[in-house]
PDB file of N, CA and C in Angstrom:
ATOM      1  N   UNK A   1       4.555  -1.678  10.168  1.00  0.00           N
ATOM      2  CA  UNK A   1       5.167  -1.966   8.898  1.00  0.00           C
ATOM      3  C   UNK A   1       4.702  -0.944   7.882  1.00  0.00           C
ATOM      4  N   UNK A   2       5.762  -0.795   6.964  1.00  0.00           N
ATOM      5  CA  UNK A   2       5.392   0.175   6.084  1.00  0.00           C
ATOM      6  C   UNK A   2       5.577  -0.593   4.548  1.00  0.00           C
ATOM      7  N   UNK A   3       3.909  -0.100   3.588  1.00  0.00           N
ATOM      8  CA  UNK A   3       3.988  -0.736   2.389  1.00  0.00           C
ATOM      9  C   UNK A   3       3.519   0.573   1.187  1.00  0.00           C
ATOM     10  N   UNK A   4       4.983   0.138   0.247  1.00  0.00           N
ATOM     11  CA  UNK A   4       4.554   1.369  -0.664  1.00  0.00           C
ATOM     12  C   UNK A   4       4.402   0.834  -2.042  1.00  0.00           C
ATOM     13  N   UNK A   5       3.470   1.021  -2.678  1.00  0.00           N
ATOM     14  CA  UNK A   5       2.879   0.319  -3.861  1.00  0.00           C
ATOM     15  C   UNK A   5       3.251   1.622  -4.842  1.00  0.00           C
ATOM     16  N   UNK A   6       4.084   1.325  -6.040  1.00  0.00           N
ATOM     17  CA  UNK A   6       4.296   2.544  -7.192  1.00  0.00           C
ATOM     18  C   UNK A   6       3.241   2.561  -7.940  1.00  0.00           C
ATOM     19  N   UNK A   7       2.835   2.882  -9.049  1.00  0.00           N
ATOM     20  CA  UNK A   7       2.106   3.224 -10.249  1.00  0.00           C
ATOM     21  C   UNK A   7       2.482   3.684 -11.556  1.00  0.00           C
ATOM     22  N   UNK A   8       2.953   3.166 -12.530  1.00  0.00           N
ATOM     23  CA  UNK A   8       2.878   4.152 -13.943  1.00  0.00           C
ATOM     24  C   UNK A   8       1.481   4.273 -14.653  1.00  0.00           C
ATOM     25  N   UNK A   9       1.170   5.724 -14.388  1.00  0.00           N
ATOM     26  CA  UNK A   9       0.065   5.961 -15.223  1.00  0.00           C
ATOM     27  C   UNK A   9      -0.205   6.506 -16.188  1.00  0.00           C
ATOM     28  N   UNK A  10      -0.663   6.790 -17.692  1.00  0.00           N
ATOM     29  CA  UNK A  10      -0.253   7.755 -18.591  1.00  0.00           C
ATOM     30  C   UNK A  10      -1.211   8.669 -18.159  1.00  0.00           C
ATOM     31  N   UNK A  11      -0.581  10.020 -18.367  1.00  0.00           N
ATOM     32  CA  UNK A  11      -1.578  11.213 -18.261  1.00  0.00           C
ATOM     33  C   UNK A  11      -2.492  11.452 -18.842  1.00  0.00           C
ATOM     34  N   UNK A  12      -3.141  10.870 -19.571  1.00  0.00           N
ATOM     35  CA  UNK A  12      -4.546  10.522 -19.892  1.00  0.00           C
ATOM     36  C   UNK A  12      -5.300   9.687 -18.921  1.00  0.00           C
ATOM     37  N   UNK A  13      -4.953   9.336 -18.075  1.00  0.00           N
ATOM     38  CA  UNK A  13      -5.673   8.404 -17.264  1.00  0.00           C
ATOM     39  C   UNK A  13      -5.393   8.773 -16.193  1.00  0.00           C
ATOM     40  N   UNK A  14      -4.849   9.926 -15.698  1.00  0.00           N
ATOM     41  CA  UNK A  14      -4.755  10.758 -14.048  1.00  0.00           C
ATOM     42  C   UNK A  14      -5.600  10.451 -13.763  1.00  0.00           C
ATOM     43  N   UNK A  15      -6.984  11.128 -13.795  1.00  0.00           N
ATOM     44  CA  UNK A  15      -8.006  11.728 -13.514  1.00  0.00           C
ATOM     45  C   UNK A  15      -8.722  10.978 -12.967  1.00  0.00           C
ATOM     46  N   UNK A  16      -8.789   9.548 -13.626  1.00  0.00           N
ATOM     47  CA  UNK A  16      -9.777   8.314 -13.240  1.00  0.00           C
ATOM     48  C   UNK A  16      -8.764   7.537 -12.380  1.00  0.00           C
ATOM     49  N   UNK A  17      -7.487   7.224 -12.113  1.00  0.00           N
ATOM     50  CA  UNK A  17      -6.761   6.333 -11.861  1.00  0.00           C
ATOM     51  C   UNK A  17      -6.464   7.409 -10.176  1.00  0.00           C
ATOM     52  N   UNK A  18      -6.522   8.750  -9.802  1.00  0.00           N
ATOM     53  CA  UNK A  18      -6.474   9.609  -9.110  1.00  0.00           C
ATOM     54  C   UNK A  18      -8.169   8.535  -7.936  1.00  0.00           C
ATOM     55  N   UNK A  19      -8.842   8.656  -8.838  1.00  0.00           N
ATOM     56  CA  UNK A  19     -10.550   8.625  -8.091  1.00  0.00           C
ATOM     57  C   UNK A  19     -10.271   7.213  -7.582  1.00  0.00           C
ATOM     58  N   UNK A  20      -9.725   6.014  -8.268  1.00  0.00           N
ATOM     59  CA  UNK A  20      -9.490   4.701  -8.008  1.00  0.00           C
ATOM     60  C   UNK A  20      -8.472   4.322  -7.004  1.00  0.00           C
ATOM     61  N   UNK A  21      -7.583   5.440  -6.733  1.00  0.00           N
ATOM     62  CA  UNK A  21      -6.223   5.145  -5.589  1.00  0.00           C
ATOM     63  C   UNK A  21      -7.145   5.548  -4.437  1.00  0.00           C
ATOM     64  N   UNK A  22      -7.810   6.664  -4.539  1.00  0.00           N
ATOM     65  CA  UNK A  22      -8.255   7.569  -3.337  1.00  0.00           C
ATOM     66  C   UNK A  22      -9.399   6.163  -2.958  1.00  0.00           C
ATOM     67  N   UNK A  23     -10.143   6.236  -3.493  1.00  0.00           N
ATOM     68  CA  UNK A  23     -11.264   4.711  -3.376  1.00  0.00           C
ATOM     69  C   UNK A  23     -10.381   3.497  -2.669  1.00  0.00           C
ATOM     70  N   UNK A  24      -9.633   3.140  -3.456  1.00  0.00           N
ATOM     71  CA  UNK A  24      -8.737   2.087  -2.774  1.00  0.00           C
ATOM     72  C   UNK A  24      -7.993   2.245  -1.722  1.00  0.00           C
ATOM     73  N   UNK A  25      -7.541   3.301  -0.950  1.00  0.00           N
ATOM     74  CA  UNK A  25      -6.653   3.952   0.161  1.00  0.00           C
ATOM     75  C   UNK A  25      -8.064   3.876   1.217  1.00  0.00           C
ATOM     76  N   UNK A  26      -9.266   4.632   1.026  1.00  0.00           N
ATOM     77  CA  UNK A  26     -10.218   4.441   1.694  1.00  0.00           C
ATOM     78  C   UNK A  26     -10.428   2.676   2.068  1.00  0.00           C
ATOM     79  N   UNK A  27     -10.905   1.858   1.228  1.00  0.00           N
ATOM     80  CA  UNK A  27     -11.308   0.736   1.602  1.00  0.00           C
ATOM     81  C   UNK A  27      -9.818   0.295   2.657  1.00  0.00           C
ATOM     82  N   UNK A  28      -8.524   0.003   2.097  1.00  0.00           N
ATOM     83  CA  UNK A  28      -7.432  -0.254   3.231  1.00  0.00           C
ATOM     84  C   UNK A  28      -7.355   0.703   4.408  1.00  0.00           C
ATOM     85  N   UNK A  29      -7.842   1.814   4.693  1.00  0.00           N
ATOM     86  CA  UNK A  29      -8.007   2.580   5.862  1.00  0.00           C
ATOM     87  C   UNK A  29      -9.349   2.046   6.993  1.00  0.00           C
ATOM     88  N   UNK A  30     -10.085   1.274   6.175  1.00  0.00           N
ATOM     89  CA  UNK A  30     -11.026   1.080   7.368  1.00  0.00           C
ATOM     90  C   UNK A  30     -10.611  -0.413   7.955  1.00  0.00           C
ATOM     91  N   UNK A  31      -9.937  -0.739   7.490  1.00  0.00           N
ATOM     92  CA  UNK A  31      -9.207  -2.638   7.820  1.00  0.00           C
ATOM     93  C   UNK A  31      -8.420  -2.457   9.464  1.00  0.00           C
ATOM     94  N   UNK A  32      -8.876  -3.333   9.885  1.00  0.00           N
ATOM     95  CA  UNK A  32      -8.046  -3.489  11.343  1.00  0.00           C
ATOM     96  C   UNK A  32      -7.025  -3.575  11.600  1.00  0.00           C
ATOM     97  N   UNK A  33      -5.917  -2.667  12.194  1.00  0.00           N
ATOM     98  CA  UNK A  33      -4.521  -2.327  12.181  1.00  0.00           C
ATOM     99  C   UNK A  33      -4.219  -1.270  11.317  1.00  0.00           C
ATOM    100  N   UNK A  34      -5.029  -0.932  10.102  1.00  0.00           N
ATOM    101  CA  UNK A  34      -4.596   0.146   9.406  1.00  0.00           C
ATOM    102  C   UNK A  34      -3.641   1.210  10.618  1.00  0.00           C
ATOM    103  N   UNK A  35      -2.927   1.695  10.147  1.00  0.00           N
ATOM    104  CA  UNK A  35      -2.479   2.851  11.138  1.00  0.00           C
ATOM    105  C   UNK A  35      -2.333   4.451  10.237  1.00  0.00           C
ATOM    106  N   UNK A  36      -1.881   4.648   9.053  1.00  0.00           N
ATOM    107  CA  UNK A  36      -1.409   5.868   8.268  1.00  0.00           C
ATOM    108  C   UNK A  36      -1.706   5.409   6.829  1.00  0.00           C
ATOM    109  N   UNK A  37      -1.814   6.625   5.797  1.00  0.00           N
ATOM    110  CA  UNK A  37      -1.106   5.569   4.480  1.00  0.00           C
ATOM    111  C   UNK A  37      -1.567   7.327   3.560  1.00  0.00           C
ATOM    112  N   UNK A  38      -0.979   7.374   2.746  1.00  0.00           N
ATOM    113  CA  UNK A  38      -0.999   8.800   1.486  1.00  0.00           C
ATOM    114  C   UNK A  38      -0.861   7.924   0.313  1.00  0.00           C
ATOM    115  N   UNK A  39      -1.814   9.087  -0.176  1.00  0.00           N
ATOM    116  CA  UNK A  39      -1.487   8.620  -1.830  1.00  0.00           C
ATOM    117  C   UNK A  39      -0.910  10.229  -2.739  1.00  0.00           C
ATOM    118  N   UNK A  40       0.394   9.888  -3.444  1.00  0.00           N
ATOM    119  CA  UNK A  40       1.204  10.837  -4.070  1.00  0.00           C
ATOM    120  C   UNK A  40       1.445  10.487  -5.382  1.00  0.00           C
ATOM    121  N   UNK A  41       1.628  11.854  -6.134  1.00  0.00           N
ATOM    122  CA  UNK A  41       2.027  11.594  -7.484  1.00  0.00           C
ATOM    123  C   UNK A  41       2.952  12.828  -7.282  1.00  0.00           C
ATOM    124  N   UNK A  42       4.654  11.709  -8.129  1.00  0.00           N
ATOM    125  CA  UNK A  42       5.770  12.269  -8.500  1.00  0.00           C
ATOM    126  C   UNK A  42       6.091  13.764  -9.151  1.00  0.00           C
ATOM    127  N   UNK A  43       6.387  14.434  -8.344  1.00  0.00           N
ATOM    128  CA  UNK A  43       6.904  15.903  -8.822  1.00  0.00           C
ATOM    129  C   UNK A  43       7.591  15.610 -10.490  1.00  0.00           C
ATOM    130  N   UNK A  44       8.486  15.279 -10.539  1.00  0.00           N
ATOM    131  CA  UNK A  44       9.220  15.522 -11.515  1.00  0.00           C
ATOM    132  C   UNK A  44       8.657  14.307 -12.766  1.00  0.00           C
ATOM    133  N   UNK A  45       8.126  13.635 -12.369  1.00  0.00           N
ATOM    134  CA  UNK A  45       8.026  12.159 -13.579  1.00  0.00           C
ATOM    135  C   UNK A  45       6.624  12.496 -12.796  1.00  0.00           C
ATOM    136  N   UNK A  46       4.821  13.102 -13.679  1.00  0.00           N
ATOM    137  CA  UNK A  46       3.734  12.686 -13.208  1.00  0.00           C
ATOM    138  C   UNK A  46       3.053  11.740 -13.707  1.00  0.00           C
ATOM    139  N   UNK A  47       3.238  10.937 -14.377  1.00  0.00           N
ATOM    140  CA  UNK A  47       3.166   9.410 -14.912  1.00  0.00           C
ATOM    141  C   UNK A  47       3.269   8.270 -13.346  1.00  0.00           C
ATOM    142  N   UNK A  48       4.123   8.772 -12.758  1.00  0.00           N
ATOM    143  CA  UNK A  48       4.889   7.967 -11.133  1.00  0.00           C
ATOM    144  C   UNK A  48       3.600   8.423  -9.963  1.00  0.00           C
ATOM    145  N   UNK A  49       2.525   7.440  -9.798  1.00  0.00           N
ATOM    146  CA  UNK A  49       1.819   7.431  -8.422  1.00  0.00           C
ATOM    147  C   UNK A  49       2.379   6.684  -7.355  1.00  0.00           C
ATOM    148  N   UNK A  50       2.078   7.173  -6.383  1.00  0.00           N
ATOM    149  CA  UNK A  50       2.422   6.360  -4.943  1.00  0.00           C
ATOM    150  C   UNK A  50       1.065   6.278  -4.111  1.00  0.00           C
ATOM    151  N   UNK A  51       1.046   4.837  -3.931  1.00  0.00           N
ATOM    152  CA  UNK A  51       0.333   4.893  -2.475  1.00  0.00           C
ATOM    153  C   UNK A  51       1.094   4.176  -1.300  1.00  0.00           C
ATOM    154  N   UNK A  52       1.090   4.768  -0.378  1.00  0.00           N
ATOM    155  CA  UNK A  52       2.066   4.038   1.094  1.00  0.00           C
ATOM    156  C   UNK A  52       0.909   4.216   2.234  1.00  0.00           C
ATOM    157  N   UNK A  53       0.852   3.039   3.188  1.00  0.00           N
ATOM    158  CA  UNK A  53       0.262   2.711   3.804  1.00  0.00           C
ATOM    159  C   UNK A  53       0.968   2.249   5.155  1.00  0.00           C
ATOM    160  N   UNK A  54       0.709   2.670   6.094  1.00  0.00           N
ATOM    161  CA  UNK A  54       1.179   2.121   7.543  1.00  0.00           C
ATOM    162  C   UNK A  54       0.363   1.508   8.523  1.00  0.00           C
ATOM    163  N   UNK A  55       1.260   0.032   9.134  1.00  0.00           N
ATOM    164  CA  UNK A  55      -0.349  -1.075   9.722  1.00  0.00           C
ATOM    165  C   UNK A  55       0.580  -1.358  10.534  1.00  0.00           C
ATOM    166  N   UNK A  56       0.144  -2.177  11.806  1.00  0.00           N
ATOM    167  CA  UNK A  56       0.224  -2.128  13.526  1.00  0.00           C
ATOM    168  C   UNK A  56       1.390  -3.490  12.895  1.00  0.00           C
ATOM    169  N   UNK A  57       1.615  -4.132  11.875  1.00  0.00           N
ATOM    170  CA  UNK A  57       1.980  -5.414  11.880  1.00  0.00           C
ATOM    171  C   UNK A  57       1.820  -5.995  10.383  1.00  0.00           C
ATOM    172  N   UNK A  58       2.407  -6.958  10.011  1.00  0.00           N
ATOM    173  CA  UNK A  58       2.532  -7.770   8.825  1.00  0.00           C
ATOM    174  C   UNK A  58       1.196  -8.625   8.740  1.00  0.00           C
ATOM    175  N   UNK A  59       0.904  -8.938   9.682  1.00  0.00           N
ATOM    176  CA  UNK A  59      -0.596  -9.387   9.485  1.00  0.00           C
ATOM    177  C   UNK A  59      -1.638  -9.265   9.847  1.00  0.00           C
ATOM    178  N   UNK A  60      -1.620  -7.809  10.421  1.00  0.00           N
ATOM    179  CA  UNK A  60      -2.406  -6.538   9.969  1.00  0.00           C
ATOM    180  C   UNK A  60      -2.589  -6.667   8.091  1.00  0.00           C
ATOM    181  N   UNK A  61      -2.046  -6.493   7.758  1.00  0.00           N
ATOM    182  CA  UNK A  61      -1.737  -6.387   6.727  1.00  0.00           C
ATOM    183  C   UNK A  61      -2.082  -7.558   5.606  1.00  0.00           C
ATOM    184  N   UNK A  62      -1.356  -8.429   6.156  1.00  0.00           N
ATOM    185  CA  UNK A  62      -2.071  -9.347   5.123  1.00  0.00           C
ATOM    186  C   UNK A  62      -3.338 -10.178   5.119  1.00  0.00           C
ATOM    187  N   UNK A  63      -3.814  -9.938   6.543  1.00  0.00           N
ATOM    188  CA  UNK A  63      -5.414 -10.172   6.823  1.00  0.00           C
ATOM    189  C   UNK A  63      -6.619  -9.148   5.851  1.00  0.00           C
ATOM    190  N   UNK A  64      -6.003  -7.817   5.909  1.00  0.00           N
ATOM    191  CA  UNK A  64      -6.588  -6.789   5.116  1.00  0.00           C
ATOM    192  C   UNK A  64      -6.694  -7.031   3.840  1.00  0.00           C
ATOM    193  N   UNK A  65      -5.475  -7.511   2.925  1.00  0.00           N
ATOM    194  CA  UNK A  65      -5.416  -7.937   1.936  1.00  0.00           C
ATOM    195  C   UNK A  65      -6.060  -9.199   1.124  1.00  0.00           C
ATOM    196  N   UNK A  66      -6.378 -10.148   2.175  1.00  0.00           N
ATOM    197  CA  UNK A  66      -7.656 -11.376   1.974  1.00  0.00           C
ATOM    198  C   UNK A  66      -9.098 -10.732   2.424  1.00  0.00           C
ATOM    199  N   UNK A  67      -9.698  -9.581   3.059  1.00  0.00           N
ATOM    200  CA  UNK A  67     -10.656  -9.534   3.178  1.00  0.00           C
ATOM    201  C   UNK A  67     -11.380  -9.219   2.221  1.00  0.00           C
ATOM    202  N   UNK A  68     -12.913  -9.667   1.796  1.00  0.00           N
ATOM    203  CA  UNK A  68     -13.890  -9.257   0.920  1.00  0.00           C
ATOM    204  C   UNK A  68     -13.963  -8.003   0.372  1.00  0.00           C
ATOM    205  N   UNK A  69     -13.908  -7.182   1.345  1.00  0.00           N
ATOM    206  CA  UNK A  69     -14.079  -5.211   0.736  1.00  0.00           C
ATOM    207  C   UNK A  69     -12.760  -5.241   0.100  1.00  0.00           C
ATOM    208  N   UNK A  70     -11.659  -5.891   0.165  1.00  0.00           N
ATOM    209  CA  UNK A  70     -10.397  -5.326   0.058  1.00  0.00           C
ATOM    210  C   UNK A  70     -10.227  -5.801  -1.334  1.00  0.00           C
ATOM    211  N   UNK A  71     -10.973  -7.348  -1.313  1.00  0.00           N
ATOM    212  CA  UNK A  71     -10.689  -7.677  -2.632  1.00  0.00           C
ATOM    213  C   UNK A  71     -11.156  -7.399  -3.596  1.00  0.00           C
ATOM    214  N   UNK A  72     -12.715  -6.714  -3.246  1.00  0.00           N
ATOM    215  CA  UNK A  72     -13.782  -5.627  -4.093  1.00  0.00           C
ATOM    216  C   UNK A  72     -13.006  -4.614  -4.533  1.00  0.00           C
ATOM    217  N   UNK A  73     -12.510  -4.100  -3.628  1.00  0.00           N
ATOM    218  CA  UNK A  73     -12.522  -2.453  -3.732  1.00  0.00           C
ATOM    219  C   UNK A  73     -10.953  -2.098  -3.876  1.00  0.00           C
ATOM    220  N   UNK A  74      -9.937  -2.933  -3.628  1.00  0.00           N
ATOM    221  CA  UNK A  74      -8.498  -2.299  -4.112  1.00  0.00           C
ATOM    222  C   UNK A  74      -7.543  -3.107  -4.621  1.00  0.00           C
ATOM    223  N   UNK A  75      -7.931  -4.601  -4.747  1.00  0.00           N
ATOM    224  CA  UNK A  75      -6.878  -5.557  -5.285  1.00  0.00           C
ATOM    225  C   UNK A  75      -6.553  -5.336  -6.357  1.00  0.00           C
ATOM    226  N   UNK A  76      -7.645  -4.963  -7.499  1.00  0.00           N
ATOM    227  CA  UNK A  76      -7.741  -4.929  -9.417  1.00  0.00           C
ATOM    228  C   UNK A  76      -6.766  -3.827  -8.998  1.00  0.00           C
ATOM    229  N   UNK A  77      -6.891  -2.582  -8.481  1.00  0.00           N
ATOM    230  CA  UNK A  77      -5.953  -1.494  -8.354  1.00  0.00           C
ATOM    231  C   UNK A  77      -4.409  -1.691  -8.412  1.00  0.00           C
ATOM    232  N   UNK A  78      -4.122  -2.644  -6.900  1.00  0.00           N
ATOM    233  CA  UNK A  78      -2.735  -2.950  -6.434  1.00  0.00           C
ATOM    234  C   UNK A  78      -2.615  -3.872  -7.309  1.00  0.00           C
ATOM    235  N   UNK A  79      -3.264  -4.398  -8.225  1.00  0.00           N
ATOM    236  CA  UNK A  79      -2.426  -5.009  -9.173  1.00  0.00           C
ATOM    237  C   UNK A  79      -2.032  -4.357 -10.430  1.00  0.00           C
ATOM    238  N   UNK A  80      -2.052  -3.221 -10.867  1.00  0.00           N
ATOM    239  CA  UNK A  80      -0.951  -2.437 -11.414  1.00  0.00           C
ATOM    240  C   UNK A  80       0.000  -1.978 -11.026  1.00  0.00           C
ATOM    241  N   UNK A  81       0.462  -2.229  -9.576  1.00  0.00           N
ATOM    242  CA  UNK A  81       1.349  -1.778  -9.040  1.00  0.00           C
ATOM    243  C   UNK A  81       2.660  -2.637 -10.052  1.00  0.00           C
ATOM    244  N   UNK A  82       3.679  -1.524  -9.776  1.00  0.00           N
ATOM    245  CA  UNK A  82       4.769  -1.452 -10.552  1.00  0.00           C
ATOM    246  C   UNK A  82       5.673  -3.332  -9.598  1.00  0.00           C
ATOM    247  N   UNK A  83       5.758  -3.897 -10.564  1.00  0.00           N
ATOM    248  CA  UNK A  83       6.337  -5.159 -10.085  1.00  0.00           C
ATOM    249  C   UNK A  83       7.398  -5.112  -9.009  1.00  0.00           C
ATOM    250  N   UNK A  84       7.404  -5.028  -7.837  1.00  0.00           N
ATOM    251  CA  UNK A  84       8.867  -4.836  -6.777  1.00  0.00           C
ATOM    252  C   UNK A  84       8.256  -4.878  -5.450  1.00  0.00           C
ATOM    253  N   UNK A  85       9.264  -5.326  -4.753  1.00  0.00           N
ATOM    254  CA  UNK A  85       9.114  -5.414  -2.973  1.00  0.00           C
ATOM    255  C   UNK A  85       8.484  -4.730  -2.731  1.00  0.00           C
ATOM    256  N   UNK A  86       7.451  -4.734  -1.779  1.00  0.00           N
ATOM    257  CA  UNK A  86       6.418  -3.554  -1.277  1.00  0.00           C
ATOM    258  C   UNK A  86       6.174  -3.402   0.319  1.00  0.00           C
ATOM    259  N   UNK A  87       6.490  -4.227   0.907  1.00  0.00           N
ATOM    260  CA  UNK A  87       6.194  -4.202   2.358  1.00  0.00           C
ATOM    261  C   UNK A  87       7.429  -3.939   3.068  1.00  0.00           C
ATOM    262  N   UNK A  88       7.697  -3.197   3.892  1.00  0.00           N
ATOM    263  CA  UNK A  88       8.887  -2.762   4.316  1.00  0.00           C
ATOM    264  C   UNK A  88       8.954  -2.862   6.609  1.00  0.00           C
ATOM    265  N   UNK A  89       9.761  -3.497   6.732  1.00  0.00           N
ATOM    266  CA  UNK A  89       9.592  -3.030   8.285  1.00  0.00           C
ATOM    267  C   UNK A  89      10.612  -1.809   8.627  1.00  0.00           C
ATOM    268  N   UNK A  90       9.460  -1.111   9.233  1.00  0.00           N
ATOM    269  CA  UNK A  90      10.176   0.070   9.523  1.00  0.00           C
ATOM    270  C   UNK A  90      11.417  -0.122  10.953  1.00  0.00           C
ATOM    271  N   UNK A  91      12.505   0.714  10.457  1.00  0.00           N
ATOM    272  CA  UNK A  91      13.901   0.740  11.112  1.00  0.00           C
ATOM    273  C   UNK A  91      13.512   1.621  11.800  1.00  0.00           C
ATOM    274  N   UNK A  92      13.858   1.517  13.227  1.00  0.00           N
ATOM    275  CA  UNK A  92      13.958   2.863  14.227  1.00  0.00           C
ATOM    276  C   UNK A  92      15.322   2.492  14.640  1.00  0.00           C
ATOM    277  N   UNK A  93      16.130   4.103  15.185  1.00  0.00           N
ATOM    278  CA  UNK A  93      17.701   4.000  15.426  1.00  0.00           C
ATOM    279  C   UNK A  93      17.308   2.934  16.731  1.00  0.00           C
ATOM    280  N   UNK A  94      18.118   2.118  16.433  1.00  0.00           N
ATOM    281  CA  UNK A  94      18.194   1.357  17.834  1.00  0.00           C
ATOM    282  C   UNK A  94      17.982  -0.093  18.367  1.00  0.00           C
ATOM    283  N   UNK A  95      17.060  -0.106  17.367  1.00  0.00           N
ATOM    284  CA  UNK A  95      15.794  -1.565  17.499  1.00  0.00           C
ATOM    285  C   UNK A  95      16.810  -2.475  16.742  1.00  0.00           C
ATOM    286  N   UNK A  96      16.067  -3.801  16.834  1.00  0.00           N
ATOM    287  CA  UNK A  96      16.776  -5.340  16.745  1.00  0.00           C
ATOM    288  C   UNK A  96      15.711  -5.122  14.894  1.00  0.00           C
ATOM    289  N   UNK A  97      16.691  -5.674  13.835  1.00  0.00           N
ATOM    290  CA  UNK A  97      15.049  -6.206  12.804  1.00  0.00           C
ATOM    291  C   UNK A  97      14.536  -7.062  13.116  1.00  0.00           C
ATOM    292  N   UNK A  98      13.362  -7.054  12.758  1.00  0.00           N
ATOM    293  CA  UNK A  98      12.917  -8.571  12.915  1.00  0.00           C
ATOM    294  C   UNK A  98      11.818  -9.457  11.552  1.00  0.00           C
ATOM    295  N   UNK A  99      13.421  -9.504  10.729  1.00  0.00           N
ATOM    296  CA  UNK A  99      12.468 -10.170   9.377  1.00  0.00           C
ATOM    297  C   UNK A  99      12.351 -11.645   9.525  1.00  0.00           C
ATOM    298  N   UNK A 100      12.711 -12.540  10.425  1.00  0.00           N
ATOM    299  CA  UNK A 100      12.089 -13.959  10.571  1.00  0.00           C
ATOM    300  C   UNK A 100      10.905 -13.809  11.067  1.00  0.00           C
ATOM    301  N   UNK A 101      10.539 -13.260  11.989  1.00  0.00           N
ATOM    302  CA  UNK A 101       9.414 -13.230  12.577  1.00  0.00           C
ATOM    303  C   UNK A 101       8.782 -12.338  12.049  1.00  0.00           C
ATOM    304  N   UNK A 102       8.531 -11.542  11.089  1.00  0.00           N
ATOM    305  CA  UNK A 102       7.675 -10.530  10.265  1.00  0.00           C
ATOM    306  C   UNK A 102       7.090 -11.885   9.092  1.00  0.00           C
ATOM    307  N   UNK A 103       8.160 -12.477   8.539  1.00  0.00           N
ATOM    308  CA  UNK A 103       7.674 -13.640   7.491  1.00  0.00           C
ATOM    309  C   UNK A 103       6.747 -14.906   8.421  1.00  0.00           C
ATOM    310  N   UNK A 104       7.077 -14.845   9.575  1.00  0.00           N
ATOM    311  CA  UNK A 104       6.186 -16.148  10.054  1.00  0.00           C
ATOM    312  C   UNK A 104       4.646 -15.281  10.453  1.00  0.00           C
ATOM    313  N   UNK A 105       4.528 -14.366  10.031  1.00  0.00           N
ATOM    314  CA  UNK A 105       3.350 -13.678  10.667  1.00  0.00           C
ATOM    315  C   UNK A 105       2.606 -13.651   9.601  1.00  0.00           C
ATOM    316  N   UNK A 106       1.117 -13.711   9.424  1.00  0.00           N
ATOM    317  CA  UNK A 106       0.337 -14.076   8.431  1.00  0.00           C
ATOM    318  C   UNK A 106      -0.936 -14.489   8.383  1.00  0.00           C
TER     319      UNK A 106
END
């Protein structure tokens, strides 16, 4: 599954809010299932951060998101995330979706 969390940051606050994504991408990289994840800021609008993250599963994921380090070290963060859908199952050409069974997973 793939989850991409936005950011508006004012450019006065790159610098520190830069040190706090990278911190927070670390703590969700050492969580079980982690699989991928970048953190980007928008070419054209640099106010616009991204962090996206890729995990074996949905609850991969939301196990990571209740753990202790996670709630230390990146929740206060992901909660500036820009208000909108964030968890995504990734489409490959071919495959069945499977959003009933992504929601019963947890």
């Amino acid at each position: 599954m793939l989850v991409v969390n936005r950011f508006r940051v004012p450019e006065d606050e790159a610098e520190a809010f830069r040190a706090d994504l990278e911190a927070a991408h670390a703590v969700l990289a050492a969580r079980p299932g982690f699989v991928a994840g970048t953190v980007g800021r928008n070419l054209d609008e640099p106010t616009l951060w991204v962090l996206t993250t890729r995990w074996e599963h949905v609850g991969a994921y939301r196990r990571a998101l209740s753990s202790y380090d996670v709630k230390m070290g990146a929740v206060r963060l992901l909660a500036r995330a820009i208000d909108e859908a964030s968890a995504y199952e990734v489409v490959e050409p071919g495959t069945d979706l499977n959003v009933a069974a992504a929601r019963s997973l947890g």
